[in-house]
N, C-alpha and C. Protein backbone atom coordinates (compact mmCIF):
# COMPACT_ATOMS: atom_id res chain seq x y z
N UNK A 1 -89.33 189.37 71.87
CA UNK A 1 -87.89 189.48 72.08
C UNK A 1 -87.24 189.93 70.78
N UNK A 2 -86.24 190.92 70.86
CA UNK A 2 -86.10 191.41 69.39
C UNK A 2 -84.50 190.52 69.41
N UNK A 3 -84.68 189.95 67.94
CA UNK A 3 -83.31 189.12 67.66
C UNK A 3 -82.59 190.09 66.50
N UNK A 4 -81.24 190.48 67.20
CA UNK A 4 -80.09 190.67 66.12
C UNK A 4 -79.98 190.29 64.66
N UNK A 5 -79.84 191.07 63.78
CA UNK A 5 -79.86 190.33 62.62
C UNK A 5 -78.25 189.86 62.15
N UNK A 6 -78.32 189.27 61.12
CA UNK A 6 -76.60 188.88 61.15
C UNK A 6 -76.07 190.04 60.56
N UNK A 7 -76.59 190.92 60.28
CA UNK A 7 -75.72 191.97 59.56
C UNK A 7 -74.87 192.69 60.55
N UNK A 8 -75.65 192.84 62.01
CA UNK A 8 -75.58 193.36 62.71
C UNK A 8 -74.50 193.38 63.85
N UNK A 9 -74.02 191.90 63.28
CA UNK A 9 -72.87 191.36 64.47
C UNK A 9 -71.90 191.92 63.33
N UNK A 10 -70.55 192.34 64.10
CA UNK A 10 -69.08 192.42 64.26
C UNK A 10 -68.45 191.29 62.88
N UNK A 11 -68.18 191.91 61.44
CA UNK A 11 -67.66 190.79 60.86
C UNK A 11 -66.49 189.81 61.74
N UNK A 12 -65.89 189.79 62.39
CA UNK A 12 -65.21 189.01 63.06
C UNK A 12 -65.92 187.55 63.77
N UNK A 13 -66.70 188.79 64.46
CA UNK A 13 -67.66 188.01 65.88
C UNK A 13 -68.50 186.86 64.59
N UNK A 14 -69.20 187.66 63.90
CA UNK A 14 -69.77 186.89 63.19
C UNK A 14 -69.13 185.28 62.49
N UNK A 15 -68.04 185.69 62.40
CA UNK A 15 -67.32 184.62 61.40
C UNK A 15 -66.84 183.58 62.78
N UNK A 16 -66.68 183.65 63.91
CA UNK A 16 -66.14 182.78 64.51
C UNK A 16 -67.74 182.11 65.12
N UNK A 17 -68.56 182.88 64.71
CA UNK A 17 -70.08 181.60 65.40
C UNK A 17 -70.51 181.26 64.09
N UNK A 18 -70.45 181.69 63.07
CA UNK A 18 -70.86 180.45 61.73
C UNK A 18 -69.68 179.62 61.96
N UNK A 19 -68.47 179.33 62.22
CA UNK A 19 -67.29 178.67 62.13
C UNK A 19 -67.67 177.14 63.03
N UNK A 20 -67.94 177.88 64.18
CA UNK A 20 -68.51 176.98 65.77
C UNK A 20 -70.25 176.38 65.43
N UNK A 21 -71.01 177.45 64.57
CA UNK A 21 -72.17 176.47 63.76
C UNK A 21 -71.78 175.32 62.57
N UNK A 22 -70.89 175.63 62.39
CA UNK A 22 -70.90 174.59 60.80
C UNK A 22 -70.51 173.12 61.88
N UNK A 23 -68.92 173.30 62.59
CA UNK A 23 -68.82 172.27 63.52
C UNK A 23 -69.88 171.64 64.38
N UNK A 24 -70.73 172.09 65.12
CA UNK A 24 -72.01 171.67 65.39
C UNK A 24 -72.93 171.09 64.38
N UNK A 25 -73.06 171.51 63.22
CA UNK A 25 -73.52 170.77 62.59
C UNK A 25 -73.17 169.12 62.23
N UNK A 26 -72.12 169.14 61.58
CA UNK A 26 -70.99 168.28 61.73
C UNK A 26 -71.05 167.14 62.73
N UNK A 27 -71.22 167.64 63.82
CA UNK A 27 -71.52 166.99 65.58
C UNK A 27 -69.74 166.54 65.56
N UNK A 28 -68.76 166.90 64.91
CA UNK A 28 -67.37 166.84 64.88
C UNK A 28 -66.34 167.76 64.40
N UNK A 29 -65.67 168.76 65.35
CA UNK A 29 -64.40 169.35 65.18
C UNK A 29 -63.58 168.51 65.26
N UNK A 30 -62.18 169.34 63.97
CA UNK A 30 -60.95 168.41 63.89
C UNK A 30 -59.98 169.51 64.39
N UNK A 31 -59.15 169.25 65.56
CA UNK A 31 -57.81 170.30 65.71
C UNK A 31 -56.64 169.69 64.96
N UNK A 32 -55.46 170.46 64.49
CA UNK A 32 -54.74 169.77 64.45
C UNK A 32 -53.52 170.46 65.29
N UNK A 33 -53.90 171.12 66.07
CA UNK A 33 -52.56 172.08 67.30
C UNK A 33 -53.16 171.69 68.20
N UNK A 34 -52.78 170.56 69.08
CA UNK A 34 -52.51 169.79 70.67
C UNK A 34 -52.66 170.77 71.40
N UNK A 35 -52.42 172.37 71.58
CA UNK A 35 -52.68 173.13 72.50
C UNK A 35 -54.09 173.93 72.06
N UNK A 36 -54.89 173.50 70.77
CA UNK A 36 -55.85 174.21 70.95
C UNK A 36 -56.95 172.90 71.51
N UNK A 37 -56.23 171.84 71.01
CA UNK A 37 -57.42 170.72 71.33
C UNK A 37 -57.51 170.77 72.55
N UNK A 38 -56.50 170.57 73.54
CA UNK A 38 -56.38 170.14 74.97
C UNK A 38 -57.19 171.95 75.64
N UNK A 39 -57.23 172.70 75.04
CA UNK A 39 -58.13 173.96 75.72
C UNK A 39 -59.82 173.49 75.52
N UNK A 40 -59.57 172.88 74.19
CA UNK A 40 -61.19 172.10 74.25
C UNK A 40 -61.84 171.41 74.93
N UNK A 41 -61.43 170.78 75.34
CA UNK A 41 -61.42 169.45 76.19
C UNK A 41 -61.42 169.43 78.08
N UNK A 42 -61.55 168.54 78.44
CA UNK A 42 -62.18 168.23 79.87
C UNK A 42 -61.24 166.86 80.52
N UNK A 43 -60.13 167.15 81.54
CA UNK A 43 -59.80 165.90 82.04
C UNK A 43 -59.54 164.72 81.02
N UNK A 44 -58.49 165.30 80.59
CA UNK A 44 -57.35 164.32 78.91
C UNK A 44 -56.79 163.31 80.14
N UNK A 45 -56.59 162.33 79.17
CA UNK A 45 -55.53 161.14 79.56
C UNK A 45 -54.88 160.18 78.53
N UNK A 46 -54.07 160.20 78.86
CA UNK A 46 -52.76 159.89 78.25
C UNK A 46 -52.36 158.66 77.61
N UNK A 47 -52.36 157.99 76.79
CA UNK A 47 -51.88 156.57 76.51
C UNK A 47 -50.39 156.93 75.76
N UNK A 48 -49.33 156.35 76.26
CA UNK A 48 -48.33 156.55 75.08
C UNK A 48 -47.62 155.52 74.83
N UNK A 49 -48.12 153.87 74.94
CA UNK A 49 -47.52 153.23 74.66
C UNK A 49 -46.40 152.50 74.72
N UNK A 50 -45.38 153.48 75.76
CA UNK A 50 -44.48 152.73 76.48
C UNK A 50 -44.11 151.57 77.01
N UNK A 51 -45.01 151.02 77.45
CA UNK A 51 -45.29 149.50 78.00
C UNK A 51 -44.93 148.68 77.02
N UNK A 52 -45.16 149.08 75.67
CA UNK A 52 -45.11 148.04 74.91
C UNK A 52 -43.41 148.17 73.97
N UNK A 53 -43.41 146.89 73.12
CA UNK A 53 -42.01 146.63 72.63
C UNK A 53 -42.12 146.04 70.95
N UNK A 54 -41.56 146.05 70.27
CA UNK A 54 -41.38 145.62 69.06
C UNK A 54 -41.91 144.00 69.03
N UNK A 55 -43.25 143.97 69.05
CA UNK A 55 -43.50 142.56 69.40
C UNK A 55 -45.06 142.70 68.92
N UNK A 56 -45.71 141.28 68.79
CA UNK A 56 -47.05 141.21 67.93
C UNK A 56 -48.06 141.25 69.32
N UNK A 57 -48.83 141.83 69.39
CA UNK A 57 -49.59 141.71 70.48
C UNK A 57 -51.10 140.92 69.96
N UNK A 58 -51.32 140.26 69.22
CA UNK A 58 -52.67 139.89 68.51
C UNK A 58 -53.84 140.82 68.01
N UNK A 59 -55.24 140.27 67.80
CA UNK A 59 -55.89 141.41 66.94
C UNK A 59 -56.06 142.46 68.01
N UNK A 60 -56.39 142.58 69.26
CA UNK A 60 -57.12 142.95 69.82
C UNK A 60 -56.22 143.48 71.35
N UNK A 61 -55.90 144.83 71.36
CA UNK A 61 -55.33 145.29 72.68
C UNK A 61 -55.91 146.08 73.88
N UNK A 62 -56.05 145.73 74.92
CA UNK A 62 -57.10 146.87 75.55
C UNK A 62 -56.46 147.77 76.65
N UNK A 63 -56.89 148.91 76.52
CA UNK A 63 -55.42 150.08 76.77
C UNK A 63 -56.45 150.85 77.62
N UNK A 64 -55.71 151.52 78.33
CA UNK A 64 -56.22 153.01 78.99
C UNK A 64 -55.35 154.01 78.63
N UNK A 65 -56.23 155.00 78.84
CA UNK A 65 -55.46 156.43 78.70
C UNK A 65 -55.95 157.71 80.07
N UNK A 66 -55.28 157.50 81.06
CA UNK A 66 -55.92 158.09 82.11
C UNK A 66 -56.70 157.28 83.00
N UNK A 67 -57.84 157.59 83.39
CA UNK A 67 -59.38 157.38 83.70
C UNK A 67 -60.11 156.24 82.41
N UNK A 68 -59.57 156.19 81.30
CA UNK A 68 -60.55 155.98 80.70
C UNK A 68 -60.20 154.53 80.07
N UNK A 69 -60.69 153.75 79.49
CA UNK A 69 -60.54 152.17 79.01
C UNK A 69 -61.21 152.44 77.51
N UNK A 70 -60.40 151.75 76.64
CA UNK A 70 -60.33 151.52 75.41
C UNK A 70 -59.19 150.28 74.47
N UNK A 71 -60.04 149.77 73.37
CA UNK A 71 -59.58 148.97 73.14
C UNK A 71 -59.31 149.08 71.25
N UNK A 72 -57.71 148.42 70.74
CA UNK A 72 -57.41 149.07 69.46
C UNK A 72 -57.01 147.75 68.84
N UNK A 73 -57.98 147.43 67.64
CA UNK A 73 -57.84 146.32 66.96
C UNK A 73 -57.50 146.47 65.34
N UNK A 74 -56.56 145.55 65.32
CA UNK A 74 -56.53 145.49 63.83
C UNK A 74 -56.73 143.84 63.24
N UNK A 75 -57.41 143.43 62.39
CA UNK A 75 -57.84 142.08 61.74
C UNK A 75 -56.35 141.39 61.75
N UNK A 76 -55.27 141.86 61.29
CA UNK A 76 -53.74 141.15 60.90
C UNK A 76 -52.92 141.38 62.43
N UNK A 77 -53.61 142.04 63.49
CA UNK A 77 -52.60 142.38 64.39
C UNK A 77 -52.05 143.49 64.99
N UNK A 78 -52.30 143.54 66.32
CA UNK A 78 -51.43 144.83 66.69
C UNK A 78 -49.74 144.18 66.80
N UNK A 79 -49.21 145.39 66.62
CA UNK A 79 -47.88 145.81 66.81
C UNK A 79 -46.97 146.64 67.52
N UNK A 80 -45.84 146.53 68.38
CA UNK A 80 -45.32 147.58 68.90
C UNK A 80 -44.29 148.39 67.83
N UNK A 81 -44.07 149.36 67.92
CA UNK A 81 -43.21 149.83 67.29
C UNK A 81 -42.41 150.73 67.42
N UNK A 82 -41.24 151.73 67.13
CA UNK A 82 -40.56 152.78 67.68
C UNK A 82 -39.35 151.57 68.92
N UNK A 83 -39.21 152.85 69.91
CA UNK A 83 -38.37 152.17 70.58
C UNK A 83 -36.70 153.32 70.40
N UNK A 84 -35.87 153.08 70.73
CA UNK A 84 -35.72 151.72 72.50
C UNK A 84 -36.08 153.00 73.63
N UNK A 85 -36.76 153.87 73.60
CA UNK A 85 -37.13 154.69 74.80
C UNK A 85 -38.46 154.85 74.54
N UNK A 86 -38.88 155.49 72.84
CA UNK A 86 -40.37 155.84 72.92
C UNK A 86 -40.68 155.06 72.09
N UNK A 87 -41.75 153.96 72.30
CA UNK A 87 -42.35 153.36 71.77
C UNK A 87 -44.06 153.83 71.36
N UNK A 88 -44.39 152.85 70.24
CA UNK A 88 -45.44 153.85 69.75
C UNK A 88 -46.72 152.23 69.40
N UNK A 89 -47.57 152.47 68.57
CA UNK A 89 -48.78 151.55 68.37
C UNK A 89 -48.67 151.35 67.01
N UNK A 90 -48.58 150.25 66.53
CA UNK A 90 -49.39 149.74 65.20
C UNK A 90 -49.26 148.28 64.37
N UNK A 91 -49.38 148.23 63.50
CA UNK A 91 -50.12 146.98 63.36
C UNK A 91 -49.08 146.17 62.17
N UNK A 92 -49.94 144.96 61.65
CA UNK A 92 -48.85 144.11 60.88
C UNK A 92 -49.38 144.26 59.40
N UNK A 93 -50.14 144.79 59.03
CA UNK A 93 -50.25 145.27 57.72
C UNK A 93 -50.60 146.48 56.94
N UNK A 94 -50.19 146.77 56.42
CA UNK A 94 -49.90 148.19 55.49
C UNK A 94 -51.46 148.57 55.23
N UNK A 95 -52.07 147.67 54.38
CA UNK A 95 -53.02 148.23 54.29
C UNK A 95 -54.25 147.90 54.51
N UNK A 96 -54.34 147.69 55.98
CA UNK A 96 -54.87 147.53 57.08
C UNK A 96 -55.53 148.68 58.13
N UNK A 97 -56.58 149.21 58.54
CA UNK A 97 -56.76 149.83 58.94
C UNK A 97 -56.62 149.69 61.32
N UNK A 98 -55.95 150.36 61.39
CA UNK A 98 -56.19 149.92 63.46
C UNK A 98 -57.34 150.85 63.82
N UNK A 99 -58.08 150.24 64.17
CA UNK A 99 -59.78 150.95 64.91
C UNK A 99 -59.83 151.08 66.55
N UNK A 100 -59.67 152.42 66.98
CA UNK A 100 -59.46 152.43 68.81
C UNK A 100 -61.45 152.72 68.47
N UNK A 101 -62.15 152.02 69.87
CA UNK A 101 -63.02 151.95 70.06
C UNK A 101 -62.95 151.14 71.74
N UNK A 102 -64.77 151.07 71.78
CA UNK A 102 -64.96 150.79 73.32
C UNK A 102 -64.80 151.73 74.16
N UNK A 103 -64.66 153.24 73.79
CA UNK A 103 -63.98 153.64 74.65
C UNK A 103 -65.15 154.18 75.90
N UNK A 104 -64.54 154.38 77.24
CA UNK A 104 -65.40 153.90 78.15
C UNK A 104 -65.75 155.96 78.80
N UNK A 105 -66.18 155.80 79.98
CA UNK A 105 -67.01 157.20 80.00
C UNK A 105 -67.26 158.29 79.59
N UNK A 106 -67.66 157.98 78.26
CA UNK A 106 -68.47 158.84 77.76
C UNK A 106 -67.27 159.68 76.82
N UNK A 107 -66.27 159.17 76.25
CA UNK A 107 -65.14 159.61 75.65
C UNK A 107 -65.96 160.42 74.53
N UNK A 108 -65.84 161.83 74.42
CA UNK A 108 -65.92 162.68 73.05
C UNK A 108 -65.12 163.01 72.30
N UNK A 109 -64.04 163.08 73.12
CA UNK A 109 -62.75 163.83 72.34
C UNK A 109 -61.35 162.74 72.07
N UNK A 110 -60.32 162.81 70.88
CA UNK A 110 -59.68 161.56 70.65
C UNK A 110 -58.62 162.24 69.79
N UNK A 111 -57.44 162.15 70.51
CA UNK A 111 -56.29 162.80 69.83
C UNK A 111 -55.10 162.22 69.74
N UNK A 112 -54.02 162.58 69.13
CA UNK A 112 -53.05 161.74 68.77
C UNK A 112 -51.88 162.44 68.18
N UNK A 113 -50.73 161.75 68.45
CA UNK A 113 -49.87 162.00 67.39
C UNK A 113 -50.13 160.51 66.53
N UNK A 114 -49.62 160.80 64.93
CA UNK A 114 -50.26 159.88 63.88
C UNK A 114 -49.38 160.10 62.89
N UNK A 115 -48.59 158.95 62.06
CA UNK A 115 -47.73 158.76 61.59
C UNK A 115 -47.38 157.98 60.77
N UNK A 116 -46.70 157.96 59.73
CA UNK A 116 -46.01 155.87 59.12
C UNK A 116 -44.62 155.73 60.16
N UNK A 117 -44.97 154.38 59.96
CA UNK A 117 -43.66 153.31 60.16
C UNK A 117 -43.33 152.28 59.52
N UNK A 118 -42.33 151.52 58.87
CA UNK A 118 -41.63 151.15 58.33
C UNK A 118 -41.96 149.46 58.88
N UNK A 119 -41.77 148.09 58.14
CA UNK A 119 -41.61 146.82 58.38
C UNK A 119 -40.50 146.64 60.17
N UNK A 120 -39.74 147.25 60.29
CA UNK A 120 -39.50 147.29 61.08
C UNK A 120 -39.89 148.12 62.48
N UNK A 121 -40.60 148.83 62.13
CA UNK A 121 -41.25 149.49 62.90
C UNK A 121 -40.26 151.34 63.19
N UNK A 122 -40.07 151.27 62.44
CA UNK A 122 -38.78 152.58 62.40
C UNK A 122 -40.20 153.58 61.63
N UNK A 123 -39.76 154.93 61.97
CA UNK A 123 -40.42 156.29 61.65
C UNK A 123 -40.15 156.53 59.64
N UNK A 124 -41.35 156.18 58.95
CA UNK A 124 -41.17 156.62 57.85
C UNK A 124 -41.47 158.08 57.03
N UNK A 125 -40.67 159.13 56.72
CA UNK A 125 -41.15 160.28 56.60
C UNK A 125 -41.89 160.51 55.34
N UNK A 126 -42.83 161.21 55.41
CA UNK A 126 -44.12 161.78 54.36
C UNK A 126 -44.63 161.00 54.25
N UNK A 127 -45.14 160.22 55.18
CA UNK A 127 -46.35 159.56 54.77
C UNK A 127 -47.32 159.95 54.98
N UNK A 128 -48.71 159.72 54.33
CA UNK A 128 -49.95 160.16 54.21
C UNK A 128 -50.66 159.19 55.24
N UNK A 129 -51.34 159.93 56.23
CA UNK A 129 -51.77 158.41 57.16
C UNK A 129 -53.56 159.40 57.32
N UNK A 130 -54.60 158.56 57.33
CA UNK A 130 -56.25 158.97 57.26
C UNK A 130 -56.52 158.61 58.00
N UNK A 131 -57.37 159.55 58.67
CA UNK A 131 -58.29 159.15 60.04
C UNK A 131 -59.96 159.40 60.29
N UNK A 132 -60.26 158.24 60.72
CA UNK A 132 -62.06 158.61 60.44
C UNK A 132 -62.68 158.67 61.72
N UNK A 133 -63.18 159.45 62.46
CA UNK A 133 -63.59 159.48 63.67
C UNK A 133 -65.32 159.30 63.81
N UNK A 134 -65.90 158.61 64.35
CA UNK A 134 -67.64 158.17 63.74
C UNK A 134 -67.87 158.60 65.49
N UNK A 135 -68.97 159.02 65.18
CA UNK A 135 -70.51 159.46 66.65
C UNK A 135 -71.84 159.63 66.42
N UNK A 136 -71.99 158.30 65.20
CA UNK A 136 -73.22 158.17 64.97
C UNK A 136 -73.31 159.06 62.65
N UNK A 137 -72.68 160.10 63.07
CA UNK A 137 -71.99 160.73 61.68
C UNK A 137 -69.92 160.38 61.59
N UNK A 138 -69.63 161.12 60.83
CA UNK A 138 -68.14 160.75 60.44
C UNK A 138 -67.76 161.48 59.87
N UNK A 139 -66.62 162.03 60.15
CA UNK A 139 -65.53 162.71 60.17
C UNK A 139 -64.21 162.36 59.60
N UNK A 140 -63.50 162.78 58.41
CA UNK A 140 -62.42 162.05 57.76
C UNK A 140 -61.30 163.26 57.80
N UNK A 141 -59.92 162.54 58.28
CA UNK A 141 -58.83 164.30 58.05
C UNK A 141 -57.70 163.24 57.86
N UNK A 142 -56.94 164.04 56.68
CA UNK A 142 -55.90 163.35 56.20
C UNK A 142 -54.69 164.42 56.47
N UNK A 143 -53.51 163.33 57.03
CA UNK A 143 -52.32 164.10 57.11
C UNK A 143 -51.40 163.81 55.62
N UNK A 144 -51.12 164.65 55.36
CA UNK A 144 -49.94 164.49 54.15
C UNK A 144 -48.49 165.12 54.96
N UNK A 145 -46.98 164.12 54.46
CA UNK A 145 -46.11 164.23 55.15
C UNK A 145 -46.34 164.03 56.38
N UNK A 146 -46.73 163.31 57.29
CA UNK A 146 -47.06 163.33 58.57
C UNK A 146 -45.38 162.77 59.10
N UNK A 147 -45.49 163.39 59.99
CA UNK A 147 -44.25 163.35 61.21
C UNK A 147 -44.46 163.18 62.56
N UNK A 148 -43.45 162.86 63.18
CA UNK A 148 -43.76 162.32 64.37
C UNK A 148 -44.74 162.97 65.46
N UNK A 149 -44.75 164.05 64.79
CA UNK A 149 -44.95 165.30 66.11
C UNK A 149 -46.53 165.65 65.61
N UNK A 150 -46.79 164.90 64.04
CA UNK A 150 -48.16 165.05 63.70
C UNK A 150 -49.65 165.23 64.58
N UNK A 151 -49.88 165.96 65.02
CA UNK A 151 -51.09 165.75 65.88
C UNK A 151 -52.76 166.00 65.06
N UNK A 152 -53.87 165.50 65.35
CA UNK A 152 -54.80 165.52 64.96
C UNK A 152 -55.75 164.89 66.36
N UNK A 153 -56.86 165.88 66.56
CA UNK A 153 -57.90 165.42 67.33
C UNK A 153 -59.05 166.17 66.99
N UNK A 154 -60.18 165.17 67.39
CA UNK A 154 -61.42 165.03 67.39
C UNK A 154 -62.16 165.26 68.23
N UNK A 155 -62.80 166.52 68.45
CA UNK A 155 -63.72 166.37 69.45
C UNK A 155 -65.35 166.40 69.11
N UNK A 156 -66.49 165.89 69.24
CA UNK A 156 -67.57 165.53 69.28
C UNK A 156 -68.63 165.86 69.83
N UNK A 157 -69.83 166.52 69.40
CA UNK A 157 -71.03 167.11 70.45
C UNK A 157 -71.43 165.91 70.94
N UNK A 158 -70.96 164.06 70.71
CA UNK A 158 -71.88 163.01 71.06
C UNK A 158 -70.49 162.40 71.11
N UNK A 159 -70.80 161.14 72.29
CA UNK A 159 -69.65 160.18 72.96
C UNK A 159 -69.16 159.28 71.57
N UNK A 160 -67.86 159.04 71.51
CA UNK A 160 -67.50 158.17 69.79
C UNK A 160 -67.54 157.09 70.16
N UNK A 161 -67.91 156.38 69.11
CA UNK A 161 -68.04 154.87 68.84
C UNK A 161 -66.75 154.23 67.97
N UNK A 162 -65.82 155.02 67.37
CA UNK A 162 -64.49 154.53 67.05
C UNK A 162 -63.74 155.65 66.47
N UNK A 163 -62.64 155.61 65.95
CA UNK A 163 -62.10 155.87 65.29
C UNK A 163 -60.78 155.33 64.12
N UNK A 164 -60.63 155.21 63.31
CA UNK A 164 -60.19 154.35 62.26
C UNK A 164 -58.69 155.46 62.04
N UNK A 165 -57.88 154.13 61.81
CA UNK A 165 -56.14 154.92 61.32
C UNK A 165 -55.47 154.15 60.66
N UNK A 166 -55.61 155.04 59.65
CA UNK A 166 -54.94 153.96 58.34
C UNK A 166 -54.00 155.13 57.50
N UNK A 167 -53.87 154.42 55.90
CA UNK A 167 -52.59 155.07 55.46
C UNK A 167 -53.58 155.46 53.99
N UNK A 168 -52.71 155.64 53.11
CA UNK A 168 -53.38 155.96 51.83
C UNK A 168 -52.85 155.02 51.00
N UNK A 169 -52.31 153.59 51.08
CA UNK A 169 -52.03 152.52 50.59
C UNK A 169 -50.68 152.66 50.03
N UNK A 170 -49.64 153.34 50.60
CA UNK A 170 -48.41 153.51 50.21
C UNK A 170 -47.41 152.39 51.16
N UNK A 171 -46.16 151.87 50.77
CA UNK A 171 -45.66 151.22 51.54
C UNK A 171 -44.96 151.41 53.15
N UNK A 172 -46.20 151.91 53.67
CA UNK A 172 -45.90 152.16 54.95
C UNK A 172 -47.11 151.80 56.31
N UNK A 173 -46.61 151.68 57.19
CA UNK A 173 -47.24 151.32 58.14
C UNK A 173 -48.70 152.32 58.84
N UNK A 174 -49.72 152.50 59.42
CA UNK A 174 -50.23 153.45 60.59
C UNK A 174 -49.92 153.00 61.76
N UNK A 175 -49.08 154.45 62.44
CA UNK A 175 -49.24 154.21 63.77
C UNK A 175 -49.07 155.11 64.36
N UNK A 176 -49.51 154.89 65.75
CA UNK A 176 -50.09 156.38 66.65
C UNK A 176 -48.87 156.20 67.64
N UNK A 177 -49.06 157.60 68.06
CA UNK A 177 -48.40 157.47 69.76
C UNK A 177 -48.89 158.90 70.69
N UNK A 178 -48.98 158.24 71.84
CA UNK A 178 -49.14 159.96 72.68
C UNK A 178 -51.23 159.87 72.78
N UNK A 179 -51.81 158.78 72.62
CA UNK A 179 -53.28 159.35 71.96
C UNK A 179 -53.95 159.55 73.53
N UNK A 180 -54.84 160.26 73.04
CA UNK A 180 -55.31 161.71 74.28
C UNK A 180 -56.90 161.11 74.30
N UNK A 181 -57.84 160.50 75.52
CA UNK A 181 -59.02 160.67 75.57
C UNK A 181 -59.63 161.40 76.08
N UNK A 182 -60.53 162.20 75.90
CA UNK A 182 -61.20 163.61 76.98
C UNK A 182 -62.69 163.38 76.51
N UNK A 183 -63.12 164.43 77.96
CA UNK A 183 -64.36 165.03 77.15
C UNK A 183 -64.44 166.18 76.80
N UNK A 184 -65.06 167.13 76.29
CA UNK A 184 -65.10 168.08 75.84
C UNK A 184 -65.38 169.34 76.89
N UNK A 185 -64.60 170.43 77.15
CA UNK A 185 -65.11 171.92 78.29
C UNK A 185 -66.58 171.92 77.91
N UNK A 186 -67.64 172.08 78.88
CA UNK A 186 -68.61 172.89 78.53
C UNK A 186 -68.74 173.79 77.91
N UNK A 187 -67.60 174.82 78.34
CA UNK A 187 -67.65 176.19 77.21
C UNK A 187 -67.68 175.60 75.68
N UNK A 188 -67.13 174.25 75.02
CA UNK A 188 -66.95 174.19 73.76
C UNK A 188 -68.73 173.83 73.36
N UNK A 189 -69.25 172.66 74.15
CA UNK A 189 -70.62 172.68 73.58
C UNK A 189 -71.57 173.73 73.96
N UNK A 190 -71.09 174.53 74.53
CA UNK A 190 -72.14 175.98 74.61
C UNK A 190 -72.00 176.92 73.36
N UNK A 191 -70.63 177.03 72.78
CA UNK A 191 -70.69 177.92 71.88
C UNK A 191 -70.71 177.30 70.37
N UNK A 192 -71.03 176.11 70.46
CA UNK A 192 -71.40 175.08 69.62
C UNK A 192 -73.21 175.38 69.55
N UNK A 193 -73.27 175.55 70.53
CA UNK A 193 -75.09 175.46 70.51
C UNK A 193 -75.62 176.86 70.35
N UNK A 194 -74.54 177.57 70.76
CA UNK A 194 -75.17 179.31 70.32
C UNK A 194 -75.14 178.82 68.76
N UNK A 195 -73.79 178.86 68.20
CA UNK A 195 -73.87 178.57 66.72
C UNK A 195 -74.93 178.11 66.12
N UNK A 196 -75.45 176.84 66.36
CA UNK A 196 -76.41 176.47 65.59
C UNK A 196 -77.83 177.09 66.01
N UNK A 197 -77.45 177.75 66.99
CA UNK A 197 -78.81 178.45 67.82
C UNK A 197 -79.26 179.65 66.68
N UNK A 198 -77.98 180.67 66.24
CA UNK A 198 -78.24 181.42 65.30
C UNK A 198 -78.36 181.36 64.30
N UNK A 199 -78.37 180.28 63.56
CA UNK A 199 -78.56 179.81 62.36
C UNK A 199 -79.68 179.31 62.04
N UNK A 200 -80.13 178.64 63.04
CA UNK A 200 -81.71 178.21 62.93
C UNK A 200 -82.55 179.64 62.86
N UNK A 201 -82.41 180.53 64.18
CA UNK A 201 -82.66 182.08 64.15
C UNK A 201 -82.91 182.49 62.85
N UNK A 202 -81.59 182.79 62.03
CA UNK A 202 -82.03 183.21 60.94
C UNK A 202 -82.45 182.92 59.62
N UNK A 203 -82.25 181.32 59.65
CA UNK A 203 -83.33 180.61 58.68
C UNK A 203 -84.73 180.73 58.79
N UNK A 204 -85.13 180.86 60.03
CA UNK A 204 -86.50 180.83 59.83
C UNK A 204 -86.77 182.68 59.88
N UNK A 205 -86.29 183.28 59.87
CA UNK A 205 -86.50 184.59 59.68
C UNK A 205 -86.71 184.73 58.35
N UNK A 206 -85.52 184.10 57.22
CA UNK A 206 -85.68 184.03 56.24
C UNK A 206 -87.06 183.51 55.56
N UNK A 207 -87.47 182.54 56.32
CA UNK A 207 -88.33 181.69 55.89
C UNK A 207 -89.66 182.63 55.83
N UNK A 208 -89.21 183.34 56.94
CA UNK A 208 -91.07 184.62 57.43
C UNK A 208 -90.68 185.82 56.02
């Protein structure tokens, strides 16, 4: 079978399957545009927190988003926050991390708007809030200035085992709202697997 060499592909073409190999490698893409994540993705569902109110909910809350069951703990406490129409998620100490995990069939993908808030639970602007998304490896993306409308998601060649949301130890709160569970389109782990498909290809070419 005669294989293409990389010279041979389209600088373009080329650059968007090393792009889709490196992420495969990884076993984690990060979006941070809600309309490219949700094209990634497979049957999203929705958590936004509404239900809840400016009130301590203890360590441990267990939420759905859609179809799917998940549960978001913090050691000091969850928290409601935002309000009096959109309410949002987070916790009772600053520098404290809230960990969504458990999450139930086969969740790959994990998105959000992500943000600070204030002792009172009010919207604090520029804050730096970090997020670690784990599937066996880990994945870290930091927002600087984050705003309400901040979005960041994760999608995964393997089902996640958590994800972590915290701050960069400034006097402000983490907290999410709007967070998205999916699985991933087929089309994304297919052209995930060409990627690393050609890379192996031409390492060992190299290697001959």
């Amino acid at each position: 079978m005669h294989i293409p060499s990389l010279s041979s592909l389209k600088p373009l073409c080329l650059a968007a399957v090393l792009c889709a190999a490196t992420s495969a490698q990884a076993g984690i893409t990060v979006y941070t545009s809600e309309s490219a994540f949700l094209s990634a993705v497979s049957a999203p569902g929705v958590d936004s927190f509404d239900d809840l109110t400016i009130a301590a909910y203890g360590d441990t809350v267990y939420r759905n988003a859609g179809t799917y069951d998940y549960q978001a703990y913090s050691d000091t406490g969850i928290w409601g926050a935002g309000g009096p129409s959109d309410f949002w998620l987070s916790n009772n100490a600053r520098l404290n991390p809230i960990v969504f995990s458990n999450f139930s069939g086969g969740v790959s993908a994990f998105g959000g708007n992500f943000f600070a808030s204030d002792v009172n639970g009010q919207f604090v602007p520029d804050g730096t809030i970090v997020l670690t998304a784990a599937d066996g490896g880990s994945m870290t993306y930091t927002i600087d200035g984050a705003t309400t409308s901040s979005f960041v998601g994760f999608v995964s060649t393997s089902p996640l085992t958590s994800v972590s949301l915290g701050t960069d130890g400034g006097g402000y709160w983490p907290t999410a709202n709007n967070v998205v569970l999916a699985v991933p389109e087929p089309a994304t782990y297919g052209m995930m697997l060409a990627g690393v498909t050609l890379l192996g290809l031409a390492a060992r070419r190299r290697r001959r």
